[in-house]
C-alpha atoms as a PDB file:
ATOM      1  CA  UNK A   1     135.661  96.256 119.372  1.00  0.00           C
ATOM      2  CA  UNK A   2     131.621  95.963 119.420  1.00  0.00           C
ATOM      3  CA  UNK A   3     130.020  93.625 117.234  1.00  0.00           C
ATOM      4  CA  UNK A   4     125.910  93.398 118.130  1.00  0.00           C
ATOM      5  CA  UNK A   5     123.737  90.874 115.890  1.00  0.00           C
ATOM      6  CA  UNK A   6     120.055  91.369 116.231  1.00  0.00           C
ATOM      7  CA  UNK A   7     117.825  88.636 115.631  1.00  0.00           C
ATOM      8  CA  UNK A   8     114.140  87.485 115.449  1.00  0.00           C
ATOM      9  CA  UNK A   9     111.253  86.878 113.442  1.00  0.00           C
ATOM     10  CA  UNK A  10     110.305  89.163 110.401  1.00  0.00           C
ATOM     11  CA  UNK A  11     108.726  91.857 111.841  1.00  0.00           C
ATOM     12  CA  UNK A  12     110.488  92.080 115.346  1.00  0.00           C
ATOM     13  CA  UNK A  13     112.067  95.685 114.901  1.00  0.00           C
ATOM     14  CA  UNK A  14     115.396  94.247 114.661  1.00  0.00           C
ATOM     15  CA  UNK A  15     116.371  96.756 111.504  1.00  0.00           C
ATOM     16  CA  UNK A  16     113.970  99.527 113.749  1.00  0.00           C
ATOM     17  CA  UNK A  17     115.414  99.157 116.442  1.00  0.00           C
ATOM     18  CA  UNK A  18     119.038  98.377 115.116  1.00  0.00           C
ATOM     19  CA  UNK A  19     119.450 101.701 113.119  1.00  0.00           C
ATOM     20  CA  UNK A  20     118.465 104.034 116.445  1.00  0.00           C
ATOM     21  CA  UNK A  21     121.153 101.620 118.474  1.00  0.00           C
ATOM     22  CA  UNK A  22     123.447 102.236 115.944  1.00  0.00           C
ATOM     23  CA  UNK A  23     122.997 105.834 116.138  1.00  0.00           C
ATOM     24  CA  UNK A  24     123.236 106.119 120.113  1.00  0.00           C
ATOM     25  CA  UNK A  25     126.236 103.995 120.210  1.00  0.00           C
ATOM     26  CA  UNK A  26     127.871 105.658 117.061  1.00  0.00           C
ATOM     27  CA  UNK A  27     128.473 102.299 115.632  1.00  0.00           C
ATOM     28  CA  UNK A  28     128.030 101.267 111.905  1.00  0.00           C
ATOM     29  CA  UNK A  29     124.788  99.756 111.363  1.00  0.00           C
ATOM     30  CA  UNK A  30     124.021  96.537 108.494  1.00  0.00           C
ATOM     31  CA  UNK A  31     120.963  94.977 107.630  1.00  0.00           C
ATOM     32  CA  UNK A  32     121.599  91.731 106.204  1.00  0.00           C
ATOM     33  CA  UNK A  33     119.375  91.522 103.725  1.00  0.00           C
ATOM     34  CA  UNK A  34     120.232  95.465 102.567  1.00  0.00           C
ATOM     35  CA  UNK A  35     123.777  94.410 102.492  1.00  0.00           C
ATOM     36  CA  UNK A  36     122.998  91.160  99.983  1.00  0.00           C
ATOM     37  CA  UNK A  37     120.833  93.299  97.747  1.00  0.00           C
ATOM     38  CA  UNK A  38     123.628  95.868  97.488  1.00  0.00           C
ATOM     39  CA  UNK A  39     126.463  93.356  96.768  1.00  0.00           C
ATOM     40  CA  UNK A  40     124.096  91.130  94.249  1.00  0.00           C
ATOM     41  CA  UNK A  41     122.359  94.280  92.651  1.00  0.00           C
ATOM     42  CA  UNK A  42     119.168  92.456  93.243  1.00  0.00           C
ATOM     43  CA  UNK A  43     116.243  92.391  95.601  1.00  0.00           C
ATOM     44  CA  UNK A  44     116.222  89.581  97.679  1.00  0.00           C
ATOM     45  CA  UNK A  45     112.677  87.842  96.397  1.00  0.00           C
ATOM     46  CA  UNK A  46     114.654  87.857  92.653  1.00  0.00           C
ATOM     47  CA  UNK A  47     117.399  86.206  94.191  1.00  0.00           C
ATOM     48  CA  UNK A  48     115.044  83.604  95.685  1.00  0.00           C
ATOM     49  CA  UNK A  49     113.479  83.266  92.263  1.00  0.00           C
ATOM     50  CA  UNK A  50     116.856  83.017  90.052  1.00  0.00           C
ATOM     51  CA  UNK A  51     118.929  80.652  93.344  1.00  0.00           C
ATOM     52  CA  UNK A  52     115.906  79.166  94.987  1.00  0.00           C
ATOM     53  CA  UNK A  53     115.769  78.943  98.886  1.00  0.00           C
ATOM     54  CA  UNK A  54     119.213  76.896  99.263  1.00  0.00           C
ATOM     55  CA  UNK A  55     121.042  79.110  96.696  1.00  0.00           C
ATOM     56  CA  UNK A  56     120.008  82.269  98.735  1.00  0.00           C
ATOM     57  CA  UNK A  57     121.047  80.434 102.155  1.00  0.00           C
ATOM     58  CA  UNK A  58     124.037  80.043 100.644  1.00  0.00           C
ATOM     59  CA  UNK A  59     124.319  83.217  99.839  1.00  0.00           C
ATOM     60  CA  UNK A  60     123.249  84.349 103.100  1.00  0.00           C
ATOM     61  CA  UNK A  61     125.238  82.752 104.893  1.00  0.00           C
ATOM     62  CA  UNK A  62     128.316  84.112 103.101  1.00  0.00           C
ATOM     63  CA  UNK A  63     127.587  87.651 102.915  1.00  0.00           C
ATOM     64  CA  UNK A  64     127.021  86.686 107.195  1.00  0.00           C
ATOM     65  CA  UNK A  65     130.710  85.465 107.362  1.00  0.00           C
ATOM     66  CA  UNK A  66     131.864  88.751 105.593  1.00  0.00           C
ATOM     67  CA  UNK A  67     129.488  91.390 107.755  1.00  0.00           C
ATOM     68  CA  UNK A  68     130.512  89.771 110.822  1.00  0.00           C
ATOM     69  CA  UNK A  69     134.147  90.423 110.240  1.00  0.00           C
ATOM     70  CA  UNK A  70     133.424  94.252 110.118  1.00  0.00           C
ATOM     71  CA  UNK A  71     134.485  95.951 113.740  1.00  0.00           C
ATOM     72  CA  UNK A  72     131.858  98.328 115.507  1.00  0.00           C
ATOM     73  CA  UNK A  73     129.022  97.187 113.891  1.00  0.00           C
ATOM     74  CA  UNK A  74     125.386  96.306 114.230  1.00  0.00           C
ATOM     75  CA  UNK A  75     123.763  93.613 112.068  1.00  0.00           C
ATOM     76  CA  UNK A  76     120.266  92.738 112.139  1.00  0.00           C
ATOM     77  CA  UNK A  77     119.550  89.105 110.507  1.00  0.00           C
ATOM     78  CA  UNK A  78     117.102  87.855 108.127  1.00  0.00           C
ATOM     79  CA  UNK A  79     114.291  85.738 110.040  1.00  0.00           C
ATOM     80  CA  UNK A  80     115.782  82.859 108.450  1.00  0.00           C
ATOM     81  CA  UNK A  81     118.982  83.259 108.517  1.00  0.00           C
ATOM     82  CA  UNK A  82     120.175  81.959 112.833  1.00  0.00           C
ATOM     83  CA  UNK A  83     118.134  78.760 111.045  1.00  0.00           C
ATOM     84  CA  UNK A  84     120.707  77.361 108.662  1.00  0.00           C
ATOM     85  CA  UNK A  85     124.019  76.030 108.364  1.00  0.00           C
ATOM     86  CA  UNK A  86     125.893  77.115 111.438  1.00  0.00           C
ATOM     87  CA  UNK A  87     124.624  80.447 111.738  1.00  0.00           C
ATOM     88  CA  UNK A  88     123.917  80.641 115.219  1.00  0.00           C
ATOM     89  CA  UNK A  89     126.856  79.333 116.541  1.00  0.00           C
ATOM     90  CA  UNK A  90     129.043  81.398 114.356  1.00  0.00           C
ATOM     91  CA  UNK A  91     127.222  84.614 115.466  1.00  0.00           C
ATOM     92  CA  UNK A  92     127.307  83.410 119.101  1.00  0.00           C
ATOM     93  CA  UNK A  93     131.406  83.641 118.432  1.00  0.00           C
ATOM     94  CA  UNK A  94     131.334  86.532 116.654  1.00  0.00           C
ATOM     95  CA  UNK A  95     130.065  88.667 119.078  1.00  0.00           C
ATOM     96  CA  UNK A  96     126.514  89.564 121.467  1.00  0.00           C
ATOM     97  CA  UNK A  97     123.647  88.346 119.774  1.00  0.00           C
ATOM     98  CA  UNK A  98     120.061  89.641 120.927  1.00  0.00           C
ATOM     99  CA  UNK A  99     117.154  88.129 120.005  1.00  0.00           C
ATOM    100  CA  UNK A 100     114.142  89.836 119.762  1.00  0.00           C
ATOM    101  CA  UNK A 101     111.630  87.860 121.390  1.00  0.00           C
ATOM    102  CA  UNK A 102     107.932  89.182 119.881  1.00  0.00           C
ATOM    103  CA  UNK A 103     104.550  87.447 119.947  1.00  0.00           C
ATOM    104  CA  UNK A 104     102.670  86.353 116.922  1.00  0.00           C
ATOM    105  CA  UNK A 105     100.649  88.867 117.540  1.00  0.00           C
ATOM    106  CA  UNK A 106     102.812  91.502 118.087  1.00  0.00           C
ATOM    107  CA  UNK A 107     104.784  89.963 114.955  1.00  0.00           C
ATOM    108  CA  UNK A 108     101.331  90.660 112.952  1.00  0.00           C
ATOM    109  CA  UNK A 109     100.667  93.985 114.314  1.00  0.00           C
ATOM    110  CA  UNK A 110     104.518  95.146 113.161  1.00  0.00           C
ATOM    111  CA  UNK A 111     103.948  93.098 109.733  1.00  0.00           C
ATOM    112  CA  UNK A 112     100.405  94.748 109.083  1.00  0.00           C
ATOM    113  CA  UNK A 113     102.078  98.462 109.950  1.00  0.00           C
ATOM    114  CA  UNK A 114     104.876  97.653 107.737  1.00  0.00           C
ATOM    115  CA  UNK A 115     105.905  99.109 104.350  1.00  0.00           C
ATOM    116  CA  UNK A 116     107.917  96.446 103.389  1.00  0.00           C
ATOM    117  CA  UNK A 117     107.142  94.159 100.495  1.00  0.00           C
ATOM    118  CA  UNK A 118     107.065  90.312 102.577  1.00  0.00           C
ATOM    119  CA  UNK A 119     106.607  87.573  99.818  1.00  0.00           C
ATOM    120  CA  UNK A 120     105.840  84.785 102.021  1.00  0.00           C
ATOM    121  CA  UNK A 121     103.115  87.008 103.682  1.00  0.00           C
ATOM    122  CA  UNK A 122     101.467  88.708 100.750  1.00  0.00           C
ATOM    123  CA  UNK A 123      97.718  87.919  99.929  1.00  0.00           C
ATOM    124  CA  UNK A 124      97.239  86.603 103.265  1.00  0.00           C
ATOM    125  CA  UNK A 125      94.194  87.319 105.917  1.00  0.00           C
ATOM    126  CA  UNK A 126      95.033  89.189 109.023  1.00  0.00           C
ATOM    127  CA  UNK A 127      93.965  85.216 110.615  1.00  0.00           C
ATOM    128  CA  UNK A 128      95.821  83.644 108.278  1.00  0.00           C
ATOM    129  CA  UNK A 129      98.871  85.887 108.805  1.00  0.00           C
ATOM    130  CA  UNK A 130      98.934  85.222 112.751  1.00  0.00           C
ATOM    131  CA  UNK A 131      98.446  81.537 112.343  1.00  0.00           C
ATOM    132  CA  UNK A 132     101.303  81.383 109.892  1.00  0.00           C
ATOM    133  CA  UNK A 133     103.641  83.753 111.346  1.00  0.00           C
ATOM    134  CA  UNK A 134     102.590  81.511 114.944  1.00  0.00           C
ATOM    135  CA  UNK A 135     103.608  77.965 112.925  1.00  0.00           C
ATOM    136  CA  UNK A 136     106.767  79.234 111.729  1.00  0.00           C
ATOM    137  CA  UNK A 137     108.175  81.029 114.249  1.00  0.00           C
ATOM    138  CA  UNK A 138     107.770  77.668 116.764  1.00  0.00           C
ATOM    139  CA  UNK A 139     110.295  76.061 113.950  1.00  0.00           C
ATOM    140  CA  UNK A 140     112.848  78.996 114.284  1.00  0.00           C
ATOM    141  CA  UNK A 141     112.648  79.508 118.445  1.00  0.00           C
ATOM    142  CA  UNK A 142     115.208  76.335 118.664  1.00  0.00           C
ATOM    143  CA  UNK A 143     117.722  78.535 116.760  1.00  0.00           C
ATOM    144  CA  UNK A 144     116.593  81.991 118.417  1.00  0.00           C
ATOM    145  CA  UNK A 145     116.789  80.984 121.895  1.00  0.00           C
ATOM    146  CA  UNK A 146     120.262  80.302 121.297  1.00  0.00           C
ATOM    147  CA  UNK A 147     120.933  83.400 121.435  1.00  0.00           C
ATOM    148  CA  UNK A 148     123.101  85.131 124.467  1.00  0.00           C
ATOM    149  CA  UNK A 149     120.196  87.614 125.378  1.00  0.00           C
ATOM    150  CA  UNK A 150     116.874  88.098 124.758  1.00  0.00           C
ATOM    151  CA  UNK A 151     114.798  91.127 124.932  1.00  0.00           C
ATOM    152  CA  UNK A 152     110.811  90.545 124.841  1.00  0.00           C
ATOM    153  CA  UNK A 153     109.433  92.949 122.576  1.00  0.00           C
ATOM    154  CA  UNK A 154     105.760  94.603 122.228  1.00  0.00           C
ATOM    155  CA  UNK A 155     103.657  96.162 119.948  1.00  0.00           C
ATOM    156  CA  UNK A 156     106.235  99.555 118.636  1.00  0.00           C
ATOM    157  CA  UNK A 157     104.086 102.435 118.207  1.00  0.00           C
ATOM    158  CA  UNK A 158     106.721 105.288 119.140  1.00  0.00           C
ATOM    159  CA  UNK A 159     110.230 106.947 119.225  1.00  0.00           C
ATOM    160  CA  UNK A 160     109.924 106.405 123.305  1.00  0.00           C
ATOM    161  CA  UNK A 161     109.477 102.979 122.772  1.00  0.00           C
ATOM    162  CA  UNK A 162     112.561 102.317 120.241  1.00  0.00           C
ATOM    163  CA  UNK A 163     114.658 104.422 122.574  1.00  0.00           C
ATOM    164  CA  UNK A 164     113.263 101.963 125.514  1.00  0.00           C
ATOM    165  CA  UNK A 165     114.478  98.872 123.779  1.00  0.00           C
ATOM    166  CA  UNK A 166     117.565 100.385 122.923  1.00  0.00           C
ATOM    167  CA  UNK A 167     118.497 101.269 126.420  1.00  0.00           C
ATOM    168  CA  UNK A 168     117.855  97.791 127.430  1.00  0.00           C
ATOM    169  CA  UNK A 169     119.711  96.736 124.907  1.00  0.00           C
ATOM    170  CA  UNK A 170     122.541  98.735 126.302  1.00  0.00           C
ATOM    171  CA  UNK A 171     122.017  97.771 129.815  1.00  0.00           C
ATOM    172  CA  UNK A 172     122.329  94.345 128.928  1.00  0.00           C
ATOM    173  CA  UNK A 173     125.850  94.824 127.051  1.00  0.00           C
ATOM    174  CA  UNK A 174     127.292  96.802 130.498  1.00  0.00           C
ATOM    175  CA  UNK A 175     125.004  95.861 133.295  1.00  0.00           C
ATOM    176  CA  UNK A 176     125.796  97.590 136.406  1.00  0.00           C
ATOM    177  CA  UNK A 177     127.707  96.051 138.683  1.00  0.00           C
END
Protein backbone atom coordinates (compact mmCIF):
# COMPACT_ATOMS: atom_id res chain seq x y z
CA UNK A 1 0.00 0.00 0.00
CA UNK A 2 1.48 3.60 -1.13
CA UNK A 3 0.10 6.57 0.31
CA UNK A 4 2.39 9.92 -0.84
CA UNK A 5 1.18 13.47 0.57
CA UNK A 6 2.76 16.38 -1.15
CA UNK A 7 3.11 19.50 0.57
CA UNK A 8 4.29 23.17 0.34
CA UNK A 9 3.45 26.59 -0.26
CA UNK A 10 0.83 27.64 -2.98
CA UNK A 11 2.60 27.56 -5.93
CA UNK A 12 5.26 24.75 -5.23
CA UNK A 13 4.12 22.24 -8.08
CA UNK A 14 2.79 19.95 -5.59
CA UNK A 15 -0.62 19.29 -7.86
CA UNK A 16 2.19 19.62 -11.10
CA UNK A 17 4.22 17.57 -10.02
CA UNK A 18 1.75 15.15 -8.14
CA UNK A 19 -0.42 14.30 -11.27
CA UNK A 20 2.93 13.18 -13.51
CA UNK A 21 4.00 11.01 -10.15
CA UNK A 22 0.80 9.66 -10.13
CA UNK A 23 0.97 8.71 -13.63
CA UNK A 24 4.59 7.03 -13.48
CA UNK A 25 3.73 5.15 -10.44
CA UNK A 26 0.13 4.22 -11.69
CA UNK A 27 -1.26 5.38 -8.46
CA UNK A 28 -4.54 7.41 -7.97
CA UNK A 29 -3.84 10.96 -7.74
CA UNK A 30 -6.11 13.75 -5.24
CA UNK A 31 -5.77 17.26 -4.92
CA UNK A 32 -7.17 18.36 -1.79
CA UNK A 33 -8.70 21.21 -2.58
CA UNK A 34 -10.27 19.46 -6.06
CA UNK A 35 -11.54 16.78 -3.84
CA UNK A 36 -13.46 19.48 -1.29
CA UNK A 37 -14.89 21.37 -4.23
CA UNK A 38 -16.23 18.11 -5.68
CA UNK A 39 -17.78 16.79 -2.40
CA UNK A 40 -19.20 20.51 -1.36
CA UNK A 41 -20.24 21.44 -5.05
CA UNK A 42 -18.48 24.66 -4.41
CA UNK A 43 -15.25 26.42 -5.17
CA UNK A 44 -13.16 26.72 -2.38
CA UNK A 45 -13.04 30.86 -2.10
CA UNK A 46 -17.23 30.43 -1.74
CA UNK A 47 -16.68 28.10 0.89
CA UNK A 48 -14.34 30.56 2.62
CA UNK A 49 -16.97 33.22 2.10
CA UNK A 50 -20.21 31.13 3.33
CA UNK A 51 -17.75 29.04 6.53
CA UNK A 52 -15.08 31.63 7.00
CA UNK A 53 -11.38 30.49 7.49
CA UNK A 54 -12.14 28.09 10.64
CA UNK A 55 -15.28 26.60 8.99
CA UNK A 56 -13.16 25.67 5.86
CA UNK A 57 -10.24 24.25 8.22
CA UNK A 58 -12.68 22.31 9.50
CA UNK A 59 -13.68 21.21 6.57
CA UNK A 60 -10.31 20.62 5.41
CA UNK A 61 -9.26 18.84 7.75
CA UNK A 62 -12.07 16.30 7.40
CA UNK A 63 -12.16 15.73 3.83
CA UNK A 64 -7.91 15.10 4.89
CA UNK A 65 -8.99 12.27 7.33
CA UNK A 66 -11.21 10.71 4.52
CA UNK A 67 -8.47 11.09 1.41
CA UNK A 68 -5.89 9.72 3.54
CA UNK A 69 -7.74 6.53 4.15
CA UNK A 70 -7.78 5.84 0.31
CA UNK A 71 -4.84 3.07 -0.60
CA UNK A 72 -2.38 3.90 -3.59
CA UNK A 73 -2.84 7.32 -3.65
CA UNK A 74 -1.21 10.68 -4.06
CA UNK A 75 -2.54 13.79 -2.30
CA UNK A 76 -1.20 17.12 -2.70
CA UNK A 77 -2.31 19.59 0.31
CA UNK A 78 -3.62 22.98 0.42
CA UNK A 79 -0.74 25.52 1.57
CA UNK A 80 -2.62 25.80 4.65
CA UNK A 81 -3.70 22.85 5.40
CA UNK A 82 -0.02 20.79 7.39
CA UNK A 83 -0.82 24.32 9.51
CA UNK A 84 -3.89 23.40 11.52
CA UNK A 85 -5.27 21.10 13.89
CA UNK A 86 -3.10 18.03 13.79
CA UNK A 87 -2.53 17.84 10.26
CA UNK A 88 0.96 17.19 10.13
CA UNK A 89 1.23 14.65 12.48
CA UNK A 90 -1.68 12.76 11.14
CA UNK A 91 -0.15 12.82 7.59
CA UNK A 92 3.28 11.93 9.05
CA UNK A 93 1.20 8.51 10.21
CA UNK A 94 -0.57 8.16 7.34
CA UNK A 95 2.04 7.67 5.11
CA UNK A 96 5.48 9.61 3.23
CA UNK A 97 4.96 13.12 3.22
CA UNK A 98 7.23 15.38 0.86
CA UNK A 99 7.46 18.76 1.18
CA UNK A 100 8.21 20.85 -1.49
CA UNK A 101 10.71 23.18 -0.38
CA UNK A 102 10.53 26.44 -3.03
CA UNK A 103 11.86 29.98 -2.59
CA UNK A 104 9.74 33.04 -2.48
CA UNK A 105 10.91 33.69 -5.48
CA UNK A 106 10.54 30.68 -7.14
CA UNK A 107 6.99 30.59 -5.28
CA UNK A 108 6.29 34.03 -7.30
CA UNK A 109 7.64 32.96 -10.52
CA UNK A 110 5.16 29.59 -10.36
CA UNK A 111 2.25 32.00 -8.93
CA UNK A 112 2.81 34.71 -11.76
CA UNK A 113 2.86 31.64 -14.57
CA UNK A 114 -0.16 30.25 -13.03
CA UNK A 115 -3.75 30.01 -14.31
CA UNK A 116 -5.23 29.53 -11.21
CA UNK A 117 -7.56 32.02 -9.58
CA UNK A 118 -5.40 32.74 -5.85
CA UNK A 119 -7.70 35.06 -3.68
CA UNK A 120 -5.24 35.96 -1.16
CA UNK A 121 -2.83 36.97 -4.05
CA UNK A 122 -5.08 38.80 -6.46
CA UNK A 123 -4.49 42.62 -7.10
CA UNK A 124 -1.14 42.36 -5.76
CA UNK A 125 2.37 43.84 -7.26
CA UNK A 126 4.89 41.38 -8.45
CA UNK A 127 6.94 43.18 -4.99
CA UNK A 128 4.18 42.92 -3.07
CA UNK A 129 3.50 39.29 -4.05
CA UNK A 130 7.20 38.12 -3.08
CA UNK A 131 7.16 40.00 0.16
CA UNK A 132 3.87 38.41 1.09
CA UNK A 133 4.30 35.04 -0.18
CA UNK A 134 8.14 35.51 1.85
CA UNK A 135 6.06 36.58 5.34
CA UNK A 136 3.78 33.80 5.16
CA UNK A 137 5.56 31.07 4.19
CA UNK A 138 8.21 31.75 7.39
CA UNK A 139 4.77 31.10 9.54
CA UNK A 140 4.05 27.72 7.72
CA UNK A 141 7.99 26.28 7.52
CA UNK A 142 7.44 25.11 11.39
CA UNK A 143 4.68 22.80 10.06
CA UNK A 144 6.46 21.98 6.58
CA UNK A 145 9.69 20.97 7.88
CA UNK A 146 7.95 18.40 9.68
CA UNK A 147 7.70 16.67 7.03
CA UNK A 148 9.69 13.12 6.43
CA UNK A 149 11.44 14.45 3.17
CA UNK A 150 12.01 17.38 1.51
CA UNK A 151 12.75 18.05 -2.03
CA UNK A 152 14.10 21.75 -2.88
CA UNK A 153 12.35 22.87 -5.80
CA UNK A 154 13.23 25.59 -8.65
CA UNK A 155 11.76 27.65 -11.03
CA UNK A 156 9.47 24.65 -13.41
CA UNK A 157 9.69 25.64 -16.88
CA UNK A 158 9.51 22.02 -18.55
CA UNK A 159 8.28 18.35 -18.87
CA UNK A 160 12.23 17.40 -18.12
CA UNK A 161 12.05 19.19 -15.13
CA UNK A 162 8.63 17.62 -13.65
CA UNK A 163 9.98 14.25 -14.68
CA UNK A 164 13.33 15.32 -12.63
CA UNK A 165 11.43 15.96 -9.46
CA UNK A 166 9.47 13.04 -9.87
CA UNK A 167 12.38 10.71 -10.08
CA UNK A 168 13.71 12.16 -6.97
CA UNK A 169 10.75 11.79 -5.55
CA UNK A 170 10.97 8.14 -6.31
CA UNK A 171 14.48 7.73 -5.30
CA UNK A 172 13.70 8.98 -2.07
CA UNK A 173 10.69 6.40 -1.44
CA UNK A 174 13.32 3.26 -2.49
CA UNK A 175 16.78 4.62 -2.18
CA UNK A 176 19.33 2.25 -3.26
CA UNK A 177 20.86 0.35 -0.96
Amino acid sequence: MTRIILLGYMGAGKTTIGKVLAREMKLDFYDLDWYIEDRFHKKIPDIFADSGETGFREIERKMLHEVAEFENVIISCGGGTPCYFDNMDYMNQQGETFFLNAPPSVLKEHLLMGKTVRPLIQGKSHDELEQFVSENLQTRLPFYTQAKHTIDIEVIHTKEQILNYVNIIKNELNPKS
